[in-house]
C-alpha atoms as a PDB file:
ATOM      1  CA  UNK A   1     121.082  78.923 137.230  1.00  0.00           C
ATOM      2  CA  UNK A   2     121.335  82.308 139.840  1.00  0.00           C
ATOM      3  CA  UNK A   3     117.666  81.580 140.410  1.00  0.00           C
ATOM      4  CA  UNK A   4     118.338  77.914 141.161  1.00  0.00           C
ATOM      5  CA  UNK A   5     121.057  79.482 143.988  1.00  0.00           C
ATOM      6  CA  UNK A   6     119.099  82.475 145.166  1.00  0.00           C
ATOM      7  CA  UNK A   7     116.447  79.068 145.807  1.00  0.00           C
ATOM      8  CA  UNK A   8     118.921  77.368 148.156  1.00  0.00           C
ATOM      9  CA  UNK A   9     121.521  79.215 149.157  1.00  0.00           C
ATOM     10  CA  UNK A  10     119.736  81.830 150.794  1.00  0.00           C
ATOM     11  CA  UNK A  11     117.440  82.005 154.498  1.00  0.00           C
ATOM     12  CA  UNK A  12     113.869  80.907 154.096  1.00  0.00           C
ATOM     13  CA  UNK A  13     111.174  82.729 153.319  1.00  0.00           C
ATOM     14  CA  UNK A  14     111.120  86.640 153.665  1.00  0.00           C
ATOM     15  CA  UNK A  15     114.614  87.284 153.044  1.00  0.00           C
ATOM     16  CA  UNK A  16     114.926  84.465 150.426  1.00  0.00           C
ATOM     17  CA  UNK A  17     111.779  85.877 148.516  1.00  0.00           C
ATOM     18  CA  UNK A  18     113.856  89.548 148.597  1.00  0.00           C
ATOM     19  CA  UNK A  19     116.735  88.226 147.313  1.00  0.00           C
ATOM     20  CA  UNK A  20     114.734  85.998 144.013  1.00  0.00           C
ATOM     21  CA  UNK A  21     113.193  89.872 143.890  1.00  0.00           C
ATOM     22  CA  UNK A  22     116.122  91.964 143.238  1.00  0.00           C
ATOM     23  CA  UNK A  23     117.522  89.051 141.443  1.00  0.00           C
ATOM     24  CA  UNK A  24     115.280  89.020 138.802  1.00  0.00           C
ATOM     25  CA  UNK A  25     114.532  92.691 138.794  1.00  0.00           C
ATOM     26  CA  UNK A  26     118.537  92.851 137.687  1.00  0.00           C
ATOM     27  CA  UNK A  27     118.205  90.217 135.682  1.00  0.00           C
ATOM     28  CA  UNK A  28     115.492  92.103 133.628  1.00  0.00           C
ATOM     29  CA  UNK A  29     117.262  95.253 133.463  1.00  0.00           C
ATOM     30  CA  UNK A  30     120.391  93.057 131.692  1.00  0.00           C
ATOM     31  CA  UNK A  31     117.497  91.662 129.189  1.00  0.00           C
ATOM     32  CA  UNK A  32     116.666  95.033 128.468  1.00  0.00           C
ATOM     33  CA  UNK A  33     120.395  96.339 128.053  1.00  0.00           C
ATOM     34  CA  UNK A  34     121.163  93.982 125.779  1.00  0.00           C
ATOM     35  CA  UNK A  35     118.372  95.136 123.198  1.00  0.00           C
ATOM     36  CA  UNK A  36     119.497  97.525 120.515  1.00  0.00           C
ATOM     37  CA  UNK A  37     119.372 101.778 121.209  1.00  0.00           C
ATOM     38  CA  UNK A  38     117.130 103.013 118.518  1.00  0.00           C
ATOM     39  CA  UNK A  39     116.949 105.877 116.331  1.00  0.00           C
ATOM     40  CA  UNK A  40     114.156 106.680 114.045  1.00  0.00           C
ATOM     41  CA  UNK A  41     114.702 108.610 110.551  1.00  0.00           C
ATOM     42  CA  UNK A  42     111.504 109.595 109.148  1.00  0.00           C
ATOM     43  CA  UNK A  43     108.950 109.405 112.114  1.00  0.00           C
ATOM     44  CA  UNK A  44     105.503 108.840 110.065  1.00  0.00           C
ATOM     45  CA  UNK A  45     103.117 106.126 110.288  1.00  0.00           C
ATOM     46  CA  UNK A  46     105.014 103.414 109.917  1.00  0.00           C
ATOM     47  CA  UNK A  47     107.949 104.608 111.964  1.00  0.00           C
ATOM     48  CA  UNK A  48     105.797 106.112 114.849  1.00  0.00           C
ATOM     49  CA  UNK A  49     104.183 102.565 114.878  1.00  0.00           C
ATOM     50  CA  UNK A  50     107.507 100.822 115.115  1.00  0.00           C
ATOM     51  CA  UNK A  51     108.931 102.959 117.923  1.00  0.00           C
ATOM     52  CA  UNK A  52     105.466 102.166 119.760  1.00  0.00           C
ATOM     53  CA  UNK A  53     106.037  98.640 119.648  1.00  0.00           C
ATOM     54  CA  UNK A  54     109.783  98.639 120.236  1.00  0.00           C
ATOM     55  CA  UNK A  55     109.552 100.833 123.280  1.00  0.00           C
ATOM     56  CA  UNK A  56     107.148  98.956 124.922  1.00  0.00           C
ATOM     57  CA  UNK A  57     108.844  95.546 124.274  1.00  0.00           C
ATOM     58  CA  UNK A  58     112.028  97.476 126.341  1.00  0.00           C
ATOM     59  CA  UNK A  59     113.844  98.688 123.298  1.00  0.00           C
ATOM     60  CA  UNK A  60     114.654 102.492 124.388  1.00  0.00           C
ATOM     61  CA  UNK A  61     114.079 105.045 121.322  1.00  0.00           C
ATOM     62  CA  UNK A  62     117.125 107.205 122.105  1.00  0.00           C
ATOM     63  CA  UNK A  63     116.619 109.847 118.470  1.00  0.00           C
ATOM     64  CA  UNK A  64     114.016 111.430 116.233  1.00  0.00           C
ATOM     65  CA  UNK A  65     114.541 112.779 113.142  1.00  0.00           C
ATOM     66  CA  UNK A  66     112.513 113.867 109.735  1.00  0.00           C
ATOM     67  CA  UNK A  67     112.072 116.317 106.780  1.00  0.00           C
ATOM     68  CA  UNK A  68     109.101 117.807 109.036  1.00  0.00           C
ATOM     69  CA  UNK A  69     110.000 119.006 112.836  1.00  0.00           C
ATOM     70  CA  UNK A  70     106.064 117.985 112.934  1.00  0.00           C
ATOM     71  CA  UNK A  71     106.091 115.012 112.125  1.00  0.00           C
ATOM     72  CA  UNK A  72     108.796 113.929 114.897  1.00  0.00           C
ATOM     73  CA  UNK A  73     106.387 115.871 117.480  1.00  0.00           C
ATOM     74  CA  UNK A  74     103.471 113.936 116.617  1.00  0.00           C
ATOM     75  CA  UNK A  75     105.470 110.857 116.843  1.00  0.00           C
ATOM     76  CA  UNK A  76     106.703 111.843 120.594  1.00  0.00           C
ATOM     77  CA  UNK A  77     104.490 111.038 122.678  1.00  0.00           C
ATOM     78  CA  UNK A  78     104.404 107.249 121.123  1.00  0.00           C
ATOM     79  CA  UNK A  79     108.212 106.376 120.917  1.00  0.00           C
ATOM     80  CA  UNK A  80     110.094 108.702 123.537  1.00  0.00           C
ATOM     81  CA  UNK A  81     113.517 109.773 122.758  1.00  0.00           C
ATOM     82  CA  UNK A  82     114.645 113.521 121.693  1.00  0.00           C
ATOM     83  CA  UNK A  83     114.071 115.275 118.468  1.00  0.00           C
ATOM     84  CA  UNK A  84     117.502 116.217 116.103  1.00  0.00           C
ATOM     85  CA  UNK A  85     117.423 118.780 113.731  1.00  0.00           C
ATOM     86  CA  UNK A  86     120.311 116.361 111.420  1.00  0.00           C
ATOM     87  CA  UNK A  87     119.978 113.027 110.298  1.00  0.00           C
ATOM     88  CA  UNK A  88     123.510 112.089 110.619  1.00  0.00           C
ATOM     89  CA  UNK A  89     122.984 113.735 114.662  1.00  0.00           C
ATOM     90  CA  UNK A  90     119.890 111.522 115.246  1.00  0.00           C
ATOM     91  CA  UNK A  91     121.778 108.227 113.927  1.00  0.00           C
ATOM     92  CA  UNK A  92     124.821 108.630 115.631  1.00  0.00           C
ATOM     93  CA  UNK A  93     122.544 108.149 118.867  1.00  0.00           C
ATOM     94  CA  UNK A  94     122.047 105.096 118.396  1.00  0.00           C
ATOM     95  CA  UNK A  95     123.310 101.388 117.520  1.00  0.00           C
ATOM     96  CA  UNK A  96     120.228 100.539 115.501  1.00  0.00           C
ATOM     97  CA  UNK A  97     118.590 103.230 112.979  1.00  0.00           C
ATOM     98  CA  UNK A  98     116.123 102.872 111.100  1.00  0.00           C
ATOM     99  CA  UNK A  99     115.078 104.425 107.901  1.00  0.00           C
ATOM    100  CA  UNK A 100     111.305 104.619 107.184  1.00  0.00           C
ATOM    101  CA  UNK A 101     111.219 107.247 105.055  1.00  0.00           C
ATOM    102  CA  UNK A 102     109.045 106.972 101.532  1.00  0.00           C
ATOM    103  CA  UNK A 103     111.196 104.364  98.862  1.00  0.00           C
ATOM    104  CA  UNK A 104     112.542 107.280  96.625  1.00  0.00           C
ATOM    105  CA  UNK A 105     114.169 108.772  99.745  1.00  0.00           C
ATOM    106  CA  UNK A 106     115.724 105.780 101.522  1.00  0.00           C
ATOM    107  CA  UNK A 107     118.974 106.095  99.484  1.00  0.00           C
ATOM    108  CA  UNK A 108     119.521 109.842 100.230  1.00  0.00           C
ATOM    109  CA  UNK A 109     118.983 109.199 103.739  1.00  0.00           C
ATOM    110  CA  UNK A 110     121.255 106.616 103.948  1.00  0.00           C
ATOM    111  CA  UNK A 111     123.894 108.417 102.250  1.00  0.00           C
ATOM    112  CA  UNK A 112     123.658 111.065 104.268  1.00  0.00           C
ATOM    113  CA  UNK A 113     123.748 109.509 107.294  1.00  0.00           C
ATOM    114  CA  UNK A 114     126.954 107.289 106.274  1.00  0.00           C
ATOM    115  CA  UNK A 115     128.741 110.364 105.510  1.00  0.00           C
ATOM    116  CA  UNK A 116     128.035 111.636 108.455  1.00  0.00           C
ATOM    117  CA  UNK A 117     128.006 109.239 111.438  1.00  0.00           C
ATOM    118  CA  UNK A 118     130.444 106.819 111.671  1.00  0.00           C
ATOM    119  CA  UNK A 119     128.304 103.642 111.432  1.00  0.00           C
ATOM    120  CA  UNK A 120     130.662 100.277 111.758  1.00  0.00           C
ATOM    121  CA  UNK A 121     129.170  98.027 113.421  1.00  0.00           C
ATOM    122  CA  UNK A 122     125.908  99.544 113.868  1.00  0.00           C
ATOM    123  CA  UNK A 123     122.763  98.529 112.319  1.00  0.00           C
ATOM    124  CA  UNK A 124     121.659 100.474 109.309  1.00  0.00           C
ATOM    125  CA  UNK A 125     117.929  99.184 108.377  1.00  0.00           C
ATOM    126  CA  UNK A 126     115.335 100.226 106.039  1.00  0.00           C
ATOM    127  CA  UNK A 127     111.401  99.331 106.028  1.00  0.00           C
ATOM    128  CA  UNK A 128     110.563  98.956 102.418  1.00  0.00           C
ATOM    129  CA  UNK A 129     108.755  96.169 100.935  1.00  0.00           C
ATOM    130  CA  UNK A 130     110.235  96.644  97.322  1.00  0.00           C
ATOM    131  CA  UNK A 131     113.359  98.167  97.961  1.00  0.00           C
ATOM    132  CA  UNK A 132     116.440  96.042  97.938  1.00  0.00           C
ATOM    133  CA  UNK A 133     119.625  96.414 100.010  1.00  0.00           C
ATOM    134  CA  UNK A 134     121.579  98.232  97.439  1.00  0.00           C
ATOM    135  CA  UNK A 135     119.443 101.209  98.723  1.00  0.00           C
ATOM    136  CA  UNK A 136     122.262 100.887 101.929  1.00  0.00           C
ATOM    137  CA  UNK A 137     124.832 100.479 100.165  1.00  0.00           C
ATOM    138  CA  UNK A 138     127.225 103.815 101.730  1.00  0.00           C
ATOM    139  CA  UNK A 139     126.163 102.333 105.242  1.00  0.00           C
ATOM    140  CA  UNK A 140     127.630  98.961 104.173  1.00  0.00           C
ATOM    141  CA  UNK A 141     130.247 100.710 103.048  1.00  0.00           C
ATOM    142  CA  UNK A 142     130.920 102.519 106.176  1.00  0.00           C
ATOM    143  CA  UNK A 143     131.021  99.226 108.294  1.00  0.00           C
ATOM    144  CA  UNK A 144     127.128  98.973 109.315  1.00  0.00           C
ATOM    145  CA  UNK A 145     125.388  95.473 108.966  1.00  0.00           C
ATOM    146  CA  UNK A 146     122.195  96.441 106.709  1.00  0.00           C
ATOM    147  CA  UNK A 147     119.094  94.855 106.192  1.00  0.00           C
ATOM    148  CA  UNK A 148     115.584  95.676 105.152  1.00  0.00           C
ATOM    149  CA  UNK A 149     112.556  94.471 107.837  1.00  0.00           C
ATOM    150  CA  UNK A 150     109.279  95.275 106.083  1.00  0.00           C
ATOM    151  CA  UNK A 151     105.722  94.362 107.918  1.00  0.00           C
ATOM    152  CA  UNK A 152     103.386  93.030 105.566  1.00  0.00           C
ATOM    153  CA  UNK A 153     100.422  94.895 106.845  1.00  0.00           C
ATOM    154  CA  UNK A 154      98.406  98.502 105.667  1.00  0.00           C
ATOM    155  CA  UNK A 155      98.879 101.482 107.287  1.00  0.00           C
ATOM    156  CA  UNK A 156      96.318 104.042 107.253  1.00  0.00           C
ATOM    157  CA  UNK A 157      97.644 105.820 110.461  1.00  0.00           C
ATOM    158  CA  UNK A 158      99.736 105.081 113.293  1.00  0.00           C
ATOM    159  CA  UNK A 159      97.130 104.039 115.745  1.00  0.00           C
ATOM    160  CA  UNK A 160      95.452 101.556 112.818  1.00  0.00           C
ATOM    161  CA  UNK A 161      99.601 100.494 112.439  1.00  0.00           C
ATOM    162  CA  UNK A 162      99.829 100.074 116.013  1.00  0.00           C
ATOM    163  CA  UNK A 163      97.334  97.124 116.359  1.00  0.00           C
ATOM    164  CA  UNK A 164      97.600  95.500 113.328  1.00  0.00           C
ATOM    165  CA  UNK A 165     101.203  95.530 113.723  1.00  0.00           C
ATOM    166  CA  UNK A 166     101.742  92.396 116.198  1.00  0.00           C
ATOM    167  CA  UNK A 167     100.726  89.275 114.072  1.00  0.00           C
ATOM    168  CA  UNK A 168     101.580  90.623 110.964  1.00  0.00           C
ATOM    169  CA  UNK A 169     104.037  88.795 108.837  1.00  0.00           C
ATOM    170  CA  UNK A 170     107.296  90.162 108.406  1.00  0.00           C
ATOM    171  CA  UNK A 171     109.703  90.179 105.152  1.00  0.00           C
ATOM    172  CA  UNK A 172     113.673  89.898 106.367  1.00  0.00           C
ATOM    173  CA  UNK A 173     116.048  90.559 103.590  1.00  0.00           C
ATOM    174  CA  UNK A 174     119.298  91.380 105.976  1.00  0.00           C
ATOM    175  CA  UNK A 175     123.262  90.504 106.251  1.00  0.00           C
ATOM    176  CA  UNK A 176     124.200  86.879 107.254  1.00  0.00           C
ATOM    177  CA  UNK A 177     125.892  88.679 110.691  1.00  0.00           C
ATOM    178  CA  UNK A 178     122.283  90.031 111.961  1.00  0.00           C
ATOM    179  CA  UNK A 179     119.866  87.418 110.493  1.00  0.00           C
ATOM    180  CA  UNK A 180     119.695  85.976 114.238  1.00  0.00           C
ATOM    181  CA  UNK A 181     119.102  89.380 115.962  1.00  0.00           C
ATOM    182  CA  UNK A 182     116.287  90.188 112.812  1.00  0.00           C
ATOM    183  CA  UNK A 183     114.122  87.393 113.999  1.00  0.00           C
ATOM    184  CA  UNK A 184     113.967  88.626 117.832  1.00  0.00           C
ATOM    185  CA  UNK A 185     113.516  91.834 116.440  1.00  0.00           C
ATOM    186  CA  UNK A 186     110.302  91.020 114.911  1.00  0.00           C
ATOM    187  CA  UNK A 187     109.130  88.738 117.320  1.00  0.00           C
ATOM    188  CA  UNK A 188     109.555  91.518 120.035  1.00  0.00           C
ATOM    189  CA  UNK A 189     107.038  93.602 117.814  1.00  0.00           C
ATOM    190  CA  UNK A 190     104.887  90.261 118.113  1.00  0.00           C
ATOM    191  CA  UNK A 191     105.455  89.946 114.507  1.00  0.00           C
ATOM    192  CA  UNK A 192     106.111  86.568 112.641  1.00  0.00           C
ATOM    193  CA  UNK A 193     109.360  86.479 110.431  1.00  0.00           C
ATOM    194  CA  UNK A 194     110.494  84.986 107.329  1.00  0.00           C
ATOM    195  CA  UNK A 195     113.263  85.292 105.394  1.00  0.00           C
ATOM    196  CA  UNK A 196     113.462  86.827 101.652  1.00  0.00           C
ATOM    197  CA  UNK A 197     116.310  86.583  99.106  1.00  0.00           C
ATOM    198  CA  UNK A 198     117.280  90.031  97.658  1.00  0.00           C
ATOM    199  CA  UNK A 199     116.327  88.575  94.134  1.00  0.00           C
ATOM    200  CA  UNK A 200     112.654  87.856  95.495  1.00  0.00           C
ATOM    201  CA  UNK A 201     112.408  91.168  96.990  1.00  0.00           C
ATOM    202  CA  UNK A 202     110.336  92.539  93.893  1.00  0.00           C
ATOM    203  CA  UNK A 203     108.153  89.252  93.758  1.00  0.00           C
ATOM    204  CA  UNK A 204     107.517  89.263  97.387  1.00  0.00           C
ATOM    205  CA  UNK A 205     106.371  92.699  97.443  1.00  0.00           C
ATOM    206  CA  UNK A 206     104.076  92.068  93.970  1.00  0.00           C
ATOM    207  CA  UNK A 207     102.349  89.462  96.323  1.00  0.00           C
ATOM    208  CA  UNK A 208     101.409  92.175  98.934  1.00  0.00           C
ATOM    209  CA  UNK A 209     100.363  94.583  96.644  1.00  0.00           C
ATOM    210  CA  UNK A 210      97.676  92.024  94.844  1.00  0.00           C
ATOM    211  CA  UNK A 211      96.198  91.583  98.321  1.00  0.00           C
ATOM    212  CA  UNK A 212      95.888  94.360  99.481  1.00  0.00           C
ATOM    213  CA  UNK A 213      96.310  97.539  97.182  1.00  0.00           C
ATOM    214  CA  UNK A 214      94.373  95.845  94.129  1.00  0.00           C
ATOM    215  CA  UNK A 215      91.762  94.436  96.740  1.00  0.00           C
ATOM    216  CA  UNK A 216      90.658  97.833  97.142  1.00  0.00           C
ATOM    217  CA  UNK A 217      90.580  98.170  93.046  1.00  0.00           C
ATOM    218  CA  UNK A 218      88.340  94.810  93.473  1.00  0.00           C
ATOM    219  CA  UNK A 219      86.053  96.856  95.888  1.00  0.00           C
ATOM    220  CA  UNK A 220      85.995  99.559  94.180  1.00  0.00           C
ATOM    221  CA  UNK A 221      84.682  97.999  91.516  1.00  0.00           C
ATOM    222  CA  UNK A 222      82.522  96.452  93.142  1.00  0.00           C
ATOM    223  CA  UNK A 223      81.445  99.480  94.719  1.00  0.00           C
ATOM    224  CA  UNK A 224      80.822 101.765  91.130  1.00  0.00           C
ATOM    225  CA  UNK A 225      78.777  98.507  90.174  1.00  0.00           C
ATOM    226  CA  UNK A 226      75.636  99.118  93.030  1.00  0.00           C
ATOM    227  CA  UNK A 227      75.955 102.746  92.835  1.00  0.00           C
ATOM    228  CA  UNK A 228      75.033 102.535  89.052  1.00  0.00           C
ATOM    229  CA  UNK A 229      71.919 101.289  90.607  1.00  0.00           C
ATOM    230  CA  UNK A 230      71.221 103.980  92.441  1.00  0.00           C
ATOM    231  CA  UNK A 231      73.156 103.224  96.059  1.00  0.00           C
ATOM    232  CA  UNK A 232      75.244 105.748  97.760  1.00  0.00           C
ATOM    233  CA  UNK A 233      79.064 104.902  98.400  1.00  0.00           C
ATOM    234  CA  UNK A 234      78.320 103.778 102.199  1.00  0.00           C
ATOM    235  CA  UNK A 235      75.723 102.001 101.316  1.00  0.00           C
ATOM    236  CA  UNK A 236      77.150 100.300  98.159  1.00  0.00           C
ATOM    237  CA  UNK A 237      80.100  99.478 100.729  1.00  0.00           C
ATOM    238  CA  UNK A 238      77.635  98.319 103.179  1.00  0.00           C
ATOM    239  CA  UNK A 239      75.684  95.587 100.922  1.00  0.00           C
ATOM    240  CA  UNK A 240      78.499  93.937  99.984  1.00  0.00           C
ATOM    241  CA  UNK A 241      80.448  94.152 103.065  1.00  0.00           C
ATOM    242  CA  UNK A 242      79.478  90.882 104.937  1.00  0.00           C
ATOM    243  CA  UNK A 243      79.815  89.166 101.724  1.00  0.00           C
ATOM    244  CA  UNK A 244      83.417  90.309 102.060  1.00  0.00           C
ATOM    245  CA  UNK A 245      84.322  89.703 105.548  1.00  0.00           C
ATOM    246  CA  UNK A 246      82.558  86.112 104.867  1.00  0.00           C
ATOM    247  CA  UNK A 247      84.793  85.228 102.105  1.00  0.00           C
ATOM    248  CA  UNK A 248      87.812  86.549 104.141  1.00  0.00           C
ATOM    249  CA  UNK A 249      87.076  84.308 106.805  1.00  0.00           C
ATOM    250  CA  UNK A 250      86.698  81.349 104.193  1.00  0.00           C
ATOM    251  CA  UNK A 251      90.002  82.136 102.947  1.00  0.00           C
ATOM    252  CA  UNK A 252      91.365  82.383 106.797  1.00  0.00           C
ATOM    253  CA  UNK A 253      89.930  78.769 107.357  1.00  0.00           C
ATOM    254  CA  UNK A 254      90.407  76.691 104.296  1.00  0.00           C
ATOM    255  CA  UNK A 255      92.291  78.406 101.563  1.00  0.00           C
ATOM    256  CA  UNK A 256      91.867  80.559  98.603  1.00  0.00           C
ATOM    257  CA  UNK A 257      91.062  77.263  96.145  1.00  0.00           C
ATOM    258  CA  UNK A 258      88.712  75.800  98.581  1.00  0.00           C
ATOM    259  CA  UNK A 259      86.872  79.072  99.172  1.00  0.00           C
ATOM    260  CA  UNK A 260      85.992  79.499  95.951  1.00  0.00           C
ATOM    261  CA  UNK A 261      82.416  79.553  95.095  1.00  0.00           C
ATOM    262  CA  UNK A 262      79.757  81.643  92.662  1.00  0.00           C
ATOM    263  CA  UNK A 263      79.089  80.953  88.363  1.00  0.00           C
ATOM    264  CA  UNK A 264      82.746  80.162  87.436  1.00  0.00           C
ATOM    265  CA  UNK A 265      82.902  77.752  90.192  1.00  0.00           C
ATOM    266  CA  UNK A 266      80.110  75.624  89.306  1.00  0.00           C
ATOM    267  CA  UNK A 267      80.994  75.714  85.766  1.00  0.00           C
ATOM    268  CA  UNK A 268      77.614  78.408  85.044  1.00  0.00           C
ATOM    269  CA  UNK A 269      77.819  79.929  81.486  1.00  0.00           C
ATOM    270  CA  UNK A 270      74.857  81.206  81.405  1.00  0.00           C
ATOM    271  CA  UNK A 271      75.263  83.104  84.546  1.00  0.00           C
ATOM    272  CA  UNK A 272      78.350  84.238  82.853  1.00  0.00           C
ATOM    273  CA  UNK A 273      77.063  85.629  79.947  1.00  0.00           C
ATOM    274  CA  UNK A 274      74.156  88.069  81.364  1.00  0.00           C
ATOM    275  CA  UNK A 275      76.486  89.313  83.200  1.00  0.00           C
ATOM    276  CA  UNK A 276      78.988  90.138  80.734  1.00  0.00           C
ATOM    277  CA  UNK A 277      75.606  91.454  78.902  1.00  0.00           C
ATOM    278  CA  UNK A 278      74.643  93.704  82.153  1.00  0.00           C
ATOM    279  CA  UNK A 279      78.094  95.231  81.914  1.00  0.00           C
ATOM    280  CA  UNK A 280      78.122  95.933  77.788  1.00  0.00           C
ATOM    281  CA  UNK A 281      75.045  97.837  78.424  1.00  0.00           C
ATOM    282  CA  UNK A 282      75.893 100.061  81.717  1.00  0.00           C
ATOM    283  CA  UNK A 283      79.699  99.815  82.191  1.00  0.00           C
ATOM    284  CA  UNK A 284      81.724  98.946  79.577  1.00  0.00           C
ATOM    285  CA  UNK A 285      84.826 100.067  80.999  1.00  0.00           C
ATOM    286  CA  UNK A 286      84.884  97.115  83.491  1.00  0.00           C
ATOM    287  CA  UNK A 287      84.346  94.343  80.952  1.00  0.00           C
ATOM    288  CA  UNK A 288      88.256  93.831  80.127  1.00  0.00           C
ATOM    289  CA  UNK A 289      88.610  93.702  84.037  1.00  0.00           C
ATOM    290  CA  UNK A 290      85.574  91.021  84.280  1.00  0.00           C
ATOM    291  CA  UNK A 291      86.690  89.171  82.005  1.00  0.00           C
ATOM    292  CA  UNK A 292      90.506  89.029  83.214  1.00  0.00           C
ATOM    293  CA  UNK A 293      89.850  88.068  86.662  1.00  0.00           C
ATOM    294  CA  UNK A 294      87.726  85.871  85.495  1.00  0.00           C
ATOM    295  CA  UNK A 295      89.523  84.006  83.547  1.00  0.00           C
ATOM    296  CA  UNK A 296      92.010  83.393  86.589  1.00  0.00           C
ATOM    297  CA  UNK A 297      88.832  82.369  88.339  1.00  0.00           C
ATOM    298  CA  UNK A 298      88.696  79.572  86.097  1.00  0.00           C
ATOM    299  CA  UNK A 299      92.180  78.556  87.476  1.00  0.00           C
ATOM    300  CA  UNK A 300      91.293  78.260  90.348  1.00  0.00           C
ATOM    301  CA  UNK A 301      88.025  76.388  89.669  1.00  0.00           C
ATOM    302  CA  UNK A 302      89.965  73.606  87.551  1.00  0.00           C
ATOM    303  CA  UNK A 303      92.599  73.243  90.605  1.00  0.00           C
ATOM    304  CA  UNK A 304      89.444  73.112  93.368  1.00  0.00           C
ATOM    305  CA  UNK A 305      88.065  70.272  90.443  1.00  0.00           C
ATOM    306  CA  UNK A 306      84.233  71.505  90.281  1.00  0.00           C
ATOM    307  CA  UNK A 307      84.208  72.212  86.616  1.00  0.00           C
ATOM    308  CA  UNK A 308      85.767  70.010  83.750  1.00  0.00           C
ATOM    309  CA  UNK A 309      88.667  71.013  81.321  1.00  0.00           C
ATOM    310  CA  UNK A 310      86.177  71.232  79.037  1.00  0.00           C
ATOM    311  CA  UNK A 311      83.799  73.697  80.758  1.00  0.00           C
ATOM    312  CA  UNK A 312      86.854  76.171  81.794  1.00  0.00           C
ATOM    313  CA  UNK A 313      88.013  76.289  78.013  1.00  0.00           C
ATOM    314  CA  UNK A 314      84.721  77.117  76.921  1.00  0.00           C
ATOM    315  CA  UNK A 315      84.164  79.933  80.015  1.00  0.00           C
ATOM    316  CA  UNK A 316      88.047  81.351  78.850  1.00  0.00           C
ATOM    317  CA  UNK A 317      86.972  81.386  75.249  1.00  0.00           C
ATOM    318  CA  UNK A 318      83.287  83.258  75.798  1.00  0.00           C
ATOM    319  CA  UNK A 319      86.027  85.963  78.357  1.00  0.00           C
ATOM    320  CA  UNK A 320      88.885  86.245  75.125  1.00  0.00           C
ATOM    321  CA  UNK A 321      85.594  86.756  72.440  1.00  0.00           C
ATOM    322  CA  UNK A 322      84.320  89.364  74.875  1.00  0.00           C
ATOM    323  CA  UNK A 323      88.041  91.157  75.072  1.00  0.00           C
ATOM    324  CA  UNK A 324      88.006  91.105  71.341  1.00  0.00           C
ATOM    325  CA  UNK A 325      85.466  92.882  71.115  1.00  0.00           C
END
C-alpha cells in the first residue's frame, strides 16, 4: 500500500527511487521491531545455536545468562547481547526467554526466574523434547504465556547445531495465545513446525530418540561386529558407511517399508539362521538384540508384501526359539 504511493505520488525517477529507498529501509526496521527481545538462560549448544539463528533472522539477543560465566563467553561472539551474573537479571531483559538448560534443571530455572522478574505477558519458553509444560508452571503463574519449542535435530556442538538447525522439524507444545507467533518463530530459524499435544509430548520425543540415539546403538553394533574380525573402529565405521548413507537416502526417497531390503525381506531362512549361528559362536551378547529387531523387520516385510504370513511366522518363531535359549 505505501509502496503503491511512494510509486505514484512521488517525482520520477531519482527522487522517486530515494523515496521507495528510505521507505522500505523503515519499513524493515518496523519488521524487525516487531520481533521478540531475547534472552538466553543456559547458553550451551543448543542455546548458542538458537541465538545464532535468531540474531541473524533480526531477532536482537538483548541477555546471557548460565551456571558457567564460560559458557555465556563462548556463546558471545554467536548471539550478541550482554552477559548477567542472575537469571532473574538476564530475563527481565527481555520479552522472550528462553530456557535451554539440561531437563532436570528447566524447573529450577524457571522458578527462579518467576520469582524474580515480573514476567506477565512475556514469553517464558523451554527447549526440551520430553519435558512438558508443567516444567513452567511459576512463569504461568506469574502471567507469562509458556510453551516448549524443541528442534528435532542432534547436537554435537554449536557449529554442527548451527547448520543442521534450518530444515529441521520442530515440536510446538505452547499456550493457545502464542501458537501463531510459535510458527514464525520457527520458520525464522528456517525450521518447519508442527504442533504436539502435551499428552504426546513423551511419545513424540520416544520417536526421536529411536532415530537417532538408538541409531547409534544400531551402529555400534554394527561396528563391534567387523572389529571382531579384526577391523579397527574407523575402519569398521568406514565399510559399512556407504551402506548407511545408501539406505538413508532410500528412506529419504521412498519410505522406511519400501526401503526395506536384505534376508528378512525376501523371506531367507537360511540366511537367517547362519547368522544367528555366526553370532552364538563369537557374540552372544547381541543375539537377543538380533533377534528383536528382527522380528520387527518382519513387520515391516509383511506390510512391504515380499514374504507370506506364513514365511514371517516361521522367521518370528526360529527369533523367539533363539531368545529362549
Amino acid at each position: 500500500m505505501l509502496y503503491s504511493i511512494a510509486v505514484f505520488c512521488c517525482p520520477p525517477d531519482p527522487v522517486r527511487r530515494a523515496f521507495v529507498f528510505l521507505l522500505r529501509f523503515v519499513m524493515t526496521l518496523l519488521k524487525k521491531s516487531r520481533k521478540d527481545t531475547i534472552a538466553i538462560l543456559g547458553p550451551g549448544k543448543v542455546g548458542t545455536a538458537v541465538g545464532f539463528l535468531l540474531r541473524s533472522a533480526g531477532y536482537e539477543i538483548t541477555a546471557l545468562a548460565g551456571r558457567s560465566r564460560e559458557s555465556c563467553r563462548k556463546a558471545l561472539p554467536y548471539t550478541g547481547g550482554k552477559i548477567y551474573s542472575g537469571l532473574a537479571d538476564a530475563a527481565s531483559q527481555a520479552r522472550c526467554v528462553l530456557i535451554t538448560v539440561s531437563d532436570d534443571a528447566i524447573k529450577s530455572v524457571c522458578d527462579t526466574i518467576s520469582e524474580g522478574t515480573p514476567l506477565k505477558g512475556r514469553k517464558v519458553i523451554h527447549m526440551s523434547g520430553a519435558g512438558g509444560l508443567d516444567l513452567l508452571k511459576s512463569a504461568r503463574d506469574a502471567g507469562a504465556h509458556i510453551g516448549s519449542i524443541h528442534p528435532i535435530q542432534s547436537f554435537a556442538d554449536a557449529r554442527g547445531a548451527i547448520e543442521n538447525i534450518p530444515g529441521s522439524t520442530f515440536g510446538i507444545t505452547v499456550d493457545d495465545r502464542i501458537r501463531k507467533w510459535s510458527l514464525r518463530f520457527v520458520r525464522d530459524m528456517g525450521g518447519h513446525p508442527f504442533f504436539v499435544s502435551e499428552a504426546d509430548k513423551p511419545l513424540y520425543h520416544a520417536a526421536a530418540c529411536l532415530a537417532s540415539n538408538y541409531l547409534v546403538t544400531l551402529m555400534h553394533a554394527a561396528e563391534e561386529i567387523y572389529m571382531s574380525l579384526g577391523l579397527s573402529s574407523d575402519n569398521a565405521v568406514r565399510a559399512f558407511w556407504p551402506l548407511v548413507k545408501g539406505t538413508i537416502r532410500n528412506i529419504e526417497s521412498k519410505g522406511t517399508v519400501q526401503s526395506l531390503t536384505g534376508p528378512i525381506a525376501r523371506g531367507d531362512i537360511g540366511t537367517v539362521k547362519k547368522h544367528l549361528s555366526a553370532l552364538h559362536e563369537d557374540l552372544q551378547a547381541l543375539i537377543e538384540f538380533y533377534c528383536r529387531t528382527g522380528s520387527l523387520t518382519v513387520d515391516i516385510a509383511l506390510k512391504k508384501g515380499t514374504i507370506s504370513r506364513e514365511r514371517g511366522q516361521e522367521i518370528k518363531l526360529l527369533f523367539n526359539r533363539r531368545k529362549m535359549k
